[in-house]
C-alpha atoms as a PDB file:
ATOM      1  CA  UNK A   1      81.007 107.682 119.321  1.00  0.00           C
ATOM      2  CA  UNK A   2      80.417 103.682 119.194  1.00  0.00           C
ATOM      3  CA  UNK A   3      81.241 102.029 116.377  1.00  0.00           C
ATOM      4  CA  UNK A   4      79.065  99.160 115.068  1.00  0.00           C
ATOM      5  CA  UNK A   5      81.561  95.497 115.415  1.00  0.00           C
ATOM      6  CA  UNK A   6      80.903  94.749 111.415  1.00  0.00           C
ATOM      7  CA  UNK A   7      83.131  98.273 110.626  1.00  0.00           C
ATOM      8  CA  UNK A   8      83.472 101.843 110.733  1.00  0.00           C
ATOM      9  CA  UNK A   9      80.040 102.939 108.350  1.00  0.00           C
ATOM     10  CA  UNK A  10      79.403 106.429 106.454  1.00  0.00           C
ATOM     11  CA  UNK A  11      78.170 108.053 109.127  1.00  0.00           C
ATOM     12  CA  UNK A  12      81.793 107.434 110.961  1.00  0.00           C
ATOM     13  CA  UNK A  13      83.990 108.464 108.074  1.00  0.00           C
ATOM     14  CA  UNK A  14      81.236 111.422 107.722  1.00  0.00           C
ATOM     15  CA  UNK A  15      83.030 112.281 111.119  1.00  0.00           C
ATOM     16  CA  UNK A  16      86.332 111.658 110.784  1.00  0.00           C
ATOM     17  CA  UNK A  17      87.719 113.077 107.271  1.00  0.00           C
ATOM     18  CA  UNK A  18      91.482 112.705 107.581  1.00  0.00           C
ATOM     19  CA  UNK A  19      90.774 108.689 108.647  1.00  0.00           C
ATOM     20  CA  UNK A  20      88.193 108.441 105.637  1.00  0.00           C
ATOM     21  CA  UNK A  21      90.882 109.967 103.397  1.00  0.00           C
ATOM     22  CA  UNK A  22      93.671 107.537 104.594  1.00  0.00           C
ATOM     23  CA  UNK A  23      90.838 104.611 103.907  1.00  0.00           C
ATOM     24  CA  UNK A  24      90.542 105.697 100.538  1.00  0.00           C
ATOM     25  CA  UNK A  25      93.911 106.134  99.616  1.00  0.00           C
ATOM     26  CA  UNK A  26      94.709 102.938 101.211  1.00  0.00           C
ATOM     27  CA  UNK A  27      91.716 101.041  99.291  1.00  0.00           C
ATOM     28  CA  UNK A  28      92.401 102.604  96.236  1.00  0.00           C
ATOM     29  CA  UNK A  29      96.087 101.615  96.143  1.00  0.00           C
ATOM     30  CA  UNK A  30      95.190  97.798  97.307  1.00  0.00           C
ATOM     31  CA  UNK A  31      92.419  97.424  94.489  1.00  0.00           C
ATOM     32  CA  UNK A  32      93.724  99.277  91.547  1.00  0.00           C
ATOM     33  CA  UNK A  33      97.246  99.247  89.858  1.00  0.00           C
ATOM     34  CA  UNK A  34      99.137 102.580  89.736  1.00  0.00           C
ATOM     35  CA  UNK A  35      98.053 103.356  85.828  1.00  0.00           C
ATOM     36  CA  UNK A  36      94.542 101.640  86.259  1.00  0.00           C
ATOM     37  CA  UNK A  37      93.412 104.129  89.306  1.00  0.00           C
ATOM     38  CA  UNK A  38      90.370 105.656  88.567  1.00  0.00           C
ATOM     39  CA  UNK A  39      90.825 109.840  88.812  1.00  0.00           C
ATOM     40  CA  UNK A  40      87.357 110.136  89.666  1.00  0.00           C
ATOM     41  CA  UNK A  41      85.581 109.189  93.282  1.00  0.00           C
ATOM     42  CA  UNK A  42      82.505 107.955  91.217  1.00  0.00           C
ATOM     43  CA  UNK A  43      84.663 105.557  89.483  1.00  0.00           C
ATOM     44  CA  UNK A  44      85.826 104.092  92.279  1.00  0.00           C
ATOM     45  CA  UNK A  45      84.134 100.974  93.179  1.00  0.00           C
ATOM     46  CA  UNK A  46      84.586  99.033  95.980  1.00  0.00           C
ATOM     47  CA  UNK A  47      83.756  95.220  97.234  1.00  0.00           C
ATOM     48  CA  UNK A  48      84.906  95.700 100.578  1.00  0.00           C
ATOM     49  CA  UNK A  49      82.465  97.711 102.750  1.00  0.00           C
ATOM     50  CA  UNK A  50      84.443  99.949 104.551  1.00  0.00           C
ATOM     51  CA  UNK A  51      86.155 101.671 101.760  1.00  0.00           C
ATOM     52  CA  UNK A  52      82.596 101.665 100.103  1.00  0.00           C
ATOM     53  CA  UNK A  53      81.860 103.706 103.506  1.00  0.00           C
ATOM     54  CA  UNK A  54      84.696 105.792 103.334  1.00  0.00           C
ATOM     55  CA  UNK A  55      84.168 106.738  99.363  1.00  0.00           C
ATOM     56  CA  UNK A  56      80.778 107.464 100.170  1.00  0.00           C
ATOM     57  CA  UNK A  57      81.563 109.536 102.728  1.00  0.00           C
ATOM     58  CA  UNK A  58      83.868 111.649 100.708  1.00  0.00           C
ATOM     59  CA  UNK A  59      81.196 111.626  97.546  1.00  0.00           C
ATOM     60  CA  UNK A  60      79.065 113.333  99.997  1.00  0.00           C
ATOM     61  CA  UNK A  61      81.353 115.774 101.031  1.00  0.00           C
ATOM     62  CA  UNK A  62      82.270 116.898  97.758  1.00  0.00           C
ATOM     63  CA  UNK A  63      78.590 117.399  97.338  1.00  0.00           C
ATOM     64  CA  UNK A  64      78.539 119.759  99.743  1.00  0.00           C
ATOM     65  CA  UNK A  65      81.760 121.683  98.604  1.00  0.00           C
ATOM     66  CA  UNK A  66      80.246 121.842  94.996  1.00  0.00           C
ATOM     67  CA  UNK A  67      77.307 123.384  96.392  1.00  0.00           C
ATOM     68  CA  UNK A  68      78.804 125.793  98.421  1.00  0.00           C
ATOM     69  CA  UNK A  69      81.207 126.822  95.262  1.00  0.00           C
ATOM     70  CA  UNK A  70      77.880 127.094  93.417  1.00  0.00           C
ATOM     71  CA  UNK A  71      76.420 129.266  95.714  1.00  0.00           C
ATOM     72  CA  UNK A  72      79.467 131.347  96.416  1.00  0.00           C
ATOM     73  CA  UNK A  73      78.173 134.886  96.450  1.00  0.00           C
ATOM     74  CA  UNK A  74      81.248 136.792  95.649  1.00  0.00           C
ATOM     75  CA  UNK A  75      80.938 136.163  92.227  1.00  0.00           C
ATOM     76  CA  UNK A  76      84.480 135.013  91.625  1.00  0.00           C
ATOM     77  CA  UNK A  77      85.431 133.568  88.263  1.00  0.00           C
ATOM     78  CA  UNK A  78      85.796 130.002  88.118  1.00  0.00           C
ATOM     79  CA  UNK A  79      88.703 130.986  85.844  1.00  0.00           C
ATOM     80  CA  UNK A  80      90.621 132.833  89.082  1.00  0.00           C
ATOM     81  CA  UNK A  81      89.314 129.361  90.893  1.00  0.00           C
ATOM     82  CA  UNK A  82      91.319 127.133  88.752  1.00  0.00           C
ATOM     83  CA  UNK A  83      94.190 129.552  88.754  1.00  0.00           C
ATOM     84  CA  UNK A  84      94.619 128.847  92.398  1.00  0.00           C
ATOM     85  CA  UNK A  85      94.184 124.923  91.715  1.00  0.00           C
ATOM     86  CA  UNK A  86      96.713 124.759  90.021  1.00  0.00           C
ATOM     87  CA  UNK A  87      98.943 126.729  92.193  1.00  0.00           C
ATOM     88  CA  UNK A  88      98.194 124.680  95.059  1.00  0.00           C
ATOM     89  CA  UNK A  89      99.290 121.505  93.206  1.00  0.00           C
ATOM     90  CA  UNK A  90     102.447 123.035  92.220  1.00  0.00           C
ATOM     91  CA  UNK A  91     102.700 123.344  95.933  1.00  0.00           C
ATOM     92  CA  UNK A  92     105.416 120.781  98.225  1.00  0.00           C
ATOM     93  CA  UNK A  93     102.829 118.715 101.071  1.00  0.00           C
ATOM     94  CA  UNK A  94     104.115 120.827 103.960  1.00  0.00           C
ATOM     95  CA  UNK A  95     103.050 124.086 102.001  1.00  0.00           C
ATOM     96  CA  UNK A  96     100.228 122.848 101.305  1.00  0.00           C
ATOM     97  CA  UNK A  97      99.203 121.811 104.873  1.00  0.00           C
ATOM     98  CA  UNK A  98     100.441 125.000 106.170  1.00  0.00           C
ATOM     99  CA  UNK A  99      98.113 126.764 104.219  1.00  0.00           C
ATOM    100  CA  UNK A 100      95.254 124.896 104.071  1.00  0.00           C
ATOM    101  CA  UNK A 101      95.269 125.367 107.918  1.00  0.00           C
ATOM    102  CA  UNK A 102      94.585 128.984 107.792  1.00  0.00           C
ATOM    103  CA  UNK A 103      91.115 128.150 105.823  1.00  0.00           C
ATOM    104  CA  UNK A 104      88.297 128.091 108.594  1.00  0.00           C
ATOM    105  CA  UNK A 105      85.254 125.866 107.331  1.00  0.00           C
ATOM    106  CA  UNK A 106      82.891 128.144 106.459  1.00  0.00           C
ATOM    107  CA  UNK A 107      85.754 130.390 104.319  1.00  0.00           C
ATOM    108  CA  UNK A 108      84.546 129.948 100.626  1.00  0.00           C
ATOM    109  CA  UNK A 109      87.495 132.465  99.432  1.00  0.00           C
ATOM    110  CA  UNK A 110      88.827 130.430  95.992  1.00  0.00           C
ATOM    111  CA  UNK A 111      92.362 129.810  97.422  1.00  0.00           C
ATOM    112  CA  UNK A 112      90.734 128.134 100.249  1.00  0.00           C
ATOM    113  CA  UNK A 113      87.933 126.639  98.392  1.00  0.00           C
ATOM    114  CA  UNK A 114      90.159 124.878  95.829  1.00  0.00           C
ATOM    115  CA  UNK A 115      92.769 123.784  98.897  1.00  0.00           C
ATOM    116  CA  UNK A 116      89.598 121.601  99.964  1.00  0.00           C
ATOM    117  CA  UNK A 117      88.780 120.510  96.522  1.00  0.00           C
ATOM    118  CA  UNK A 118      92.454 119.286  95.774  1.00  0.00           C
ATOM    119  CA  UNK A 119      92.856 117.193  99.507  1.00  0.00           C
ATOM    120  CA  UNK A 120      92.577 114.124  98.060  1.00  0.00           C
ATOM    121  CA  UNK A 121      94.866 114.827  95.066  1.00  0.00           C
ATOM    122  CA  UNK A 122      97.433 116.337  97.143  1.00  0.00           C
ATOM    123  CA  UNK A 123      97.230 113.317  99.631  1.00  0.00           C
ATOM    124  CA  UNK A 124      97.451 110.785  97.161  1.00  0.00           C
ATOM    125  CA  UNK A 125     100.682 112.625  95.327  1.00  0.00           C
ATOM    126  CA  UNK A 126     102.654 113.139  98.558  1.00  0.00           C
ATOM    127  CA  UNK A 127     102.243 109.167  99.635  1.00  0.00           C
ATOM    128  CA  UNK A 128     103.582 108.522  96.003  1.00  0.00           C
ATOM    129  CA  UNK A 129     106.232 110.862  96.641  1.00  0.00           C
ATOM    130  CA  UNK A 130     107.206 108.792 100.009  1.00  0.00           C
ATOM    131  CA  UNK A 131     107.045 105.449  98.357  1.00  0.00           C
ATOM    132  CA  UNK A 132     109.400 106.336  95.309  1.00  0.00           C
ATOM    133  CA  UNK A 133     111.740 108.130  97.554  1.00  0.00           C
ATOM    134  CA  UNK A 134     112.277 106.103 100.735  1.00  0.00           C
ATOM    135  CA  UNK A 135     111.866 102.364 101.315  1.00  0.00           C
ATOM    136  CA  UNK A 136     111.610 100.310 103.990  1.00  0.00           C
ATOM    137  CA  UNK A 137     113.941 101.224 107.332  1.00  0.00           C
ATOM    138  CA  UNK A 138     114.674 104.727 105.745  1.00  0.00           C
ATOM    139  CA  UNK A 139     110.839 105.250 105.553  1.00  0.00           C
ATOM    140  CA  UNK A 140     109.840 103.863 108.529  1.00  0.00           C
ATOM    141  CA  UNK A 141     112.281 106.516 109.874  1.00  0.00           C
ATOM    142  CA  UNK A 142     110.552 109.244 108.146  1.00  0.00           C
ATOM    143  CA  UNK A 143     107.049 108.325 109.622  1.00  0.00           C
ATOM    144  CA  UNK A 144     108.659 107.976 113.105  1.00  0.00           C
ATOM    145  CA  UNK A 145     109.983 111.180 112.625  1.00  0.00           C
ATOM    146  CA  UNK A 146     106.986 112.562 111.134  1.00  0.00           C
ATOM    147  CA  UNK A 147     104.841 111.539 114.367  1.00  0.00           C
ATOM    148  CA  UNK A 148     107.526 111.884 117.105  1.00  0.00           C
ATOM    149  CA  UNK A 149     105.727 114.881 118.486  1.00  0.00           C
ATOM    150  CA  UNK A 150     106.930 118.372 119.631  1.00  0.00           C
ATOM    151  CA  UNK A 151     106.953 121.649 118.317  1.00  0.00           C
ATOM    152  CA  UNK A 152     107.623 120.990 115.063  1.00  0.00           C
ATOM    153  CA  UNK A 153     104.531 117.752 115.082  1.00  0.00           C
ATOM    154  CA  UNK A 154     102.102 118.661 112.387  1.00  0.00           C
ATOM    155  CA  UNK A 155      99.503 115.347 112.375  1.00  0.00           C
ATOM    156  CA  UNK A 156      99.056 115.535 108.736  1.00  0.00           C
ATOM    157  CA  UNK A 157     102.524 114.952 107.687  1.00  0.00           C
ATOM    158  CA  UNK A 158     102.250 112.074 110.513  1.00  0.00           C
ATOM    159  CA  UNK A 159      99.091 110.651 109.299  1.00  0.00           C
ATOM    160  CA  UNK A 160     101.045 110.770 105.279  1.00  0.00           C
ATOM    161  CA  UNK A 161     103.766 109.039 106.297  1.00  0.00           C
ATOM    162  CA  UNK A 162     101.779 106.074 108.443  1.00  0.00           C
ATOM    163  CA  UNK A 163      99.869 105.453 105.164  1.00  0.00           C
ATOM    164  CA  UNK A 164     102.630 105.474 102.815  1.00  0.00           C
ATOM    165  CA  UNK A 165     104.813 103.346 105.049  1.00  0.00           C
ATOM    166  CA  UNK A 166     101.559 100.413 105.262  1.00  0.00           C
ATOM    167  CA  UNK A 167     101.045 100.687 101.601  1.00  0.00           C
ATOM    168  CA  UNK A 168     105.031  99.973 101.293  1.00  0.00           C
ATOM    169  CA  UNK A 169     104.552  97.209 103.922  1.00  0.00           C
ATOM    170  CA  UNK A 170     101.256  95.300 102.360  1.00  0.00           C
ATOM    171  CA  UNK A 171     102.419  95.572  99.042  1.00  0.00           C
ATOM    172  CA  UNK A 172     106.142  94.159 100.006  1.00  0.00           C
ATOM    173  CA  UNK A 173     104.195  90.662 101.823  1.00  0.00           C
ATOM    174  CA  UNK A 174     101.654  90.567  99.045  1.00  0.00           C
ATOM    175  CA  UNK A 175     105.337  90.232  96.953  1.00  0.00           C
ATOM    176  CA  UNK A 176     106.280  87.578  98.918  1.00  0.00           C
ATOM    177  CA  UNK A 177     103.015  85.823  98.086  1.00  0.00           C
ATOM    178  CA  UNK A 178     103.196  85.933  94.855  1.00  0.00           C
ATOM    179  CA  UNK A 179     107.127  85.125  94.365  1.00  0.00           C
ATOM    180  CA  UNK A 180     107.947  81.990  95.882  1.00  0.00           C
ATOM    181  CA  UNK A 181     112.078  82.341  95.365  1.00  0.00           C
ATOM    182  CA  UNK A 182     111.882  86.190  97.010  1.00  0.00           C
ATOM    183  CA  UNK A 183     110.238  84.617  99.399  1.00  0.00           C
ATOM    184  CA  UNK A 184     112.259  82.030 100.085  1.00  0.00           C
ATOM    185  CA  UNK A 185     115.839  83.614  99.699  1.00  0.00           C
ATOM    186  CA  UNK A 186     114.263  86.338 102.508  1.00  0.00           C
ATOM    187  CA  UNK A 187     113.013  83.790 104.887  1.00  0.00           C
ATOM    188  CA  UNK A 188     116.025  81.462 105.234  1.00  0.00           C
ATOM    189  CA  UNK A 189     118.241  84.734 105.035  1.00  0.00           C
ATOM    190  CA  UNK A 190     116.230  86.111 108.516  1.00  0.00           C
ATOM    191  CA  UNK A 191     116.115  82.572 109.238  1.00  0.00           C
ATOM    192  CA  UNK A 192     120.495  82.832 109.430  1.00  0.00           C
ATOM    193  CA  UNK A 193     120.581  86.260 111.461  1.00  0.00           C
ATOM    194  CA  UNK A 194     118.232  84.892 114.023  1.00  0.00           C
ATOM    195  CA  UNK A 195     120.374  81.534 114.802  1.00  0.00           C
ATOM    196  CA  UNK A 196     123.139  84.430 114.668  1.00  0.00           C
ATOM    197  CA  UNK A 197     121.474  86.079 117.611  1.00  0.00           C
ATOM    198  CA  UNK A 198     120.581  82.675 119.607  1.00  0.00           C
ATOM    199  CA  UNK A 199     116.730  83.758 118.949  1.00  0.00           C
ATOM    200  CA  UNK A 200     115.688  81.238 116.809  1.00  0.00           C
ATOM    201  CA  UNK A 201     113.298  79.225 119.261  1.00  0.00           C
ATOM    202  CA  UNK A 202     112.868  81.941 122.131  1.00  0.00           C
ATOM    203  CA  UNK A 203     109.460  83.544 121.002  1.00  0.00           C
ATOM    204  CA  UNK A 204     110.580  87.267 123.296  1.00  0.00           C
ATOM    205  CA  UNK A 205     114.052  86.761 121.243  1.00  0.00           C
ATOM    206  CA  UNK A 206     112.234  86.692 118.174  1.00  0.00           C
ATOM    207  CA  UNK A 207     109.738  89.239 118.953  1.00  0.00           C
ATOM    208  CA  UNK A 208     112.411  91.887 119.884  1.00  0.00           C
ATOM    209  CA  UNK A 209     115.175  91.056 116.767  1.00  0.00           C
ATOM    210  CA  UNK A 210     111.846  91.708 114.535  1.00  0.00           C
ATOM    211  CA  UNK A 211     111.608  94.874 116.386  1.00  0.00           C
ATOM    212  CA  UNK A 212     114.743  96.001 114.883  1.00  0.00           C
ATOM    213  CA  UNK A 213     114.629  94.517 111.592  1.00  0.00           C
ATOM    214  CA  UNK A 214     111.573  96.079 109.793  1.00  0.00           C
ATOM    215  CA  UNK A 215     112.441  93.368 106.455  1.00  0.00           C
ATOM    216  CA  UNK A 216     112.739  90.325 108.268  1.00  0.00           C
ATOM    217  CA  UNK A 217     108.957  91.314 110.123  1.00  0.00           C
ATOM    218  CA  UNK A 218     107.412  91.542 106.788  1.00  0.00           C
ATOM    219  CA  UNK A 219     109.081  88.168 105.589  1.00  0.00           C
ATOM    220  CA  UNK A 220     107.750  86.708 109.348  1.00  0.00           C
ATOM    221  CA  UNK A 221     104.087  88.143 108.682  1.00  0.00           C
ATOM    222  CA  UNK A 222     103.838  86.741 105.015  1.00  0.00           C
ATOM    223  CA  UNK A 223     105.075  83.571 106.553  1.00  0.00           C
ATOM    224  CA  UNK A 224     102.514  83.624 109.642  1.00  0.00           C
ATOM    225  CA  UNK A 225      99.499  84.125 106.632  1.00  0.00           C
ATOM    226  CA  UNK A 226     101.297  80.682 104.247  1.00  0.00           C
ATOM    227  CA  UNK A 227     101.145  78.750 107.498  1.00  0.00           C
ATOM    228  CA  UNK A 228     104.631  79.564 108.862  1.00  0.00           C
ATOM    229  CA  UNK A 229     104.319  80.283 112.796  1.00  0.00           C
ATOM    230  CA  UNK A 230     108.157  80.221 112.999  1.00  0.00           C
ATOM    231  CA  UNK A 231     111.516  79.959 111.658  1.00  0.00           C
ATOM    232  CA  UNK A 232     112.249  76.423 113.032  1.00  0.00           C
ATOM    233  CA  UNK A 233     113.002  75.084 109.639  1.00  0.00           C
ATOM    234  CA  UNK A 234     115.001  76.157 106.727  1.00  0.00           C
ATOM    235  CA  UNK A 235     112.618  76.134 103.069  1.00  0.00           C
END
């Protein structure tokens, strides 16, 4: 499918749910605080037009789902409904996943019709679960883990992990930014391990230490976006 240059539209994230949920999560955590986030999609405004796209997107499909709940002909209770909810959400991310991969798209059963309805919840709650318990190098080794492939690969414990560790990593610069002495202990600290490793003015050098040393990238990219192309000088 193309994809228009100005961004990735409704119709797109329409297309491709697990990238319209990662948007989401991504926007939502980059626009709100942790104890202003909205808990509802509706609330959830957005300047920036892609994660407009993307909530719209997943507005619509919730339409859907509450439409097929409301036309479930079974007749099951919406008690028994919200009995498996909760269940779910008492559920580890891996459990979850595993399960929710047994529910075909047309099954309207209410364990699999609540796994759909909690997606979002269950998303958000395992990326918090990554941040709080892993930082930096140690979670950058869980998402490489998490995507290395194999028999054991399942792409939505891969997909978690990528958007927990690029929350970690945006909100870490965005520190930076905002806290001139972090900033400026980090940089001249990188700054002393490069001269260490005869890389300071060999761009390749550079390139490949940063490789390596996940903190001292972030300090490099909040750097690059002050006006910092290098680490010629001490600050």
């Amino acid at each position: 499918m193309l994809i228009a240059c100005d961004g990735k539209d409704v119709a797109y994230y329409e297309l491709h749910v697990d990238e319209a949920k990662g948007k989401l999560v991504e926007c939502s955590y980059n626009n709100f605080s942790a104890s202003m986030l909205p808990s509802e999609l509706t609330d959830l405004i957005f300047k920036d037009k892609e994660c407009e796209a993307a909530r719209n997107a997943r507005l619509a499909e919730k339409r859907i789902k509450l439409q097929q709940l409301q036309q479930r002909a079974d007749g099951q209770s919406r008690s028994e409904y919200q009995t498996k909810k909760r269940q779910l959400l008492a559920m580890s991310y891996l459990a979850f996943v595993e399960l929710e991969s047994t529910c075909g798209w047309a099954d309207v059963s209410p364990v699999c019709q609540a796994a759909r309805d909690v997606q979002d919840d269950m998303l958000s709650k395992e990326v918090a679960r990554l941040k709080q318990a892993y930082s930096g190098a140690a979670l950058n080794q869980v998402k490489a883990d998490a995507c290395r492939g194999g028999a054991t690969y399942v792409q939505a414990l891969c997909n978690v992990a990528e958007i927990a560790l690029g929350q970690q990593q945006t909100q870490r610069v965005s520190y930076y930014l905002t806290n001139q002495s972090a900033f400026k202990q980090e940089y001249n600290a990188c700054r002393i391990e490069l001269l260490a490793n005869n890389a300071i003015h060999d761009d390749d050098a550079i390139a490949q230490y940063m490789s390596g040393d996940h903190q001292c990238a972030l300090v490099a990219k909040a750097a690059n976006l002050i006006g910092l192309h290098d680490f010629s000088q001490p600050l």
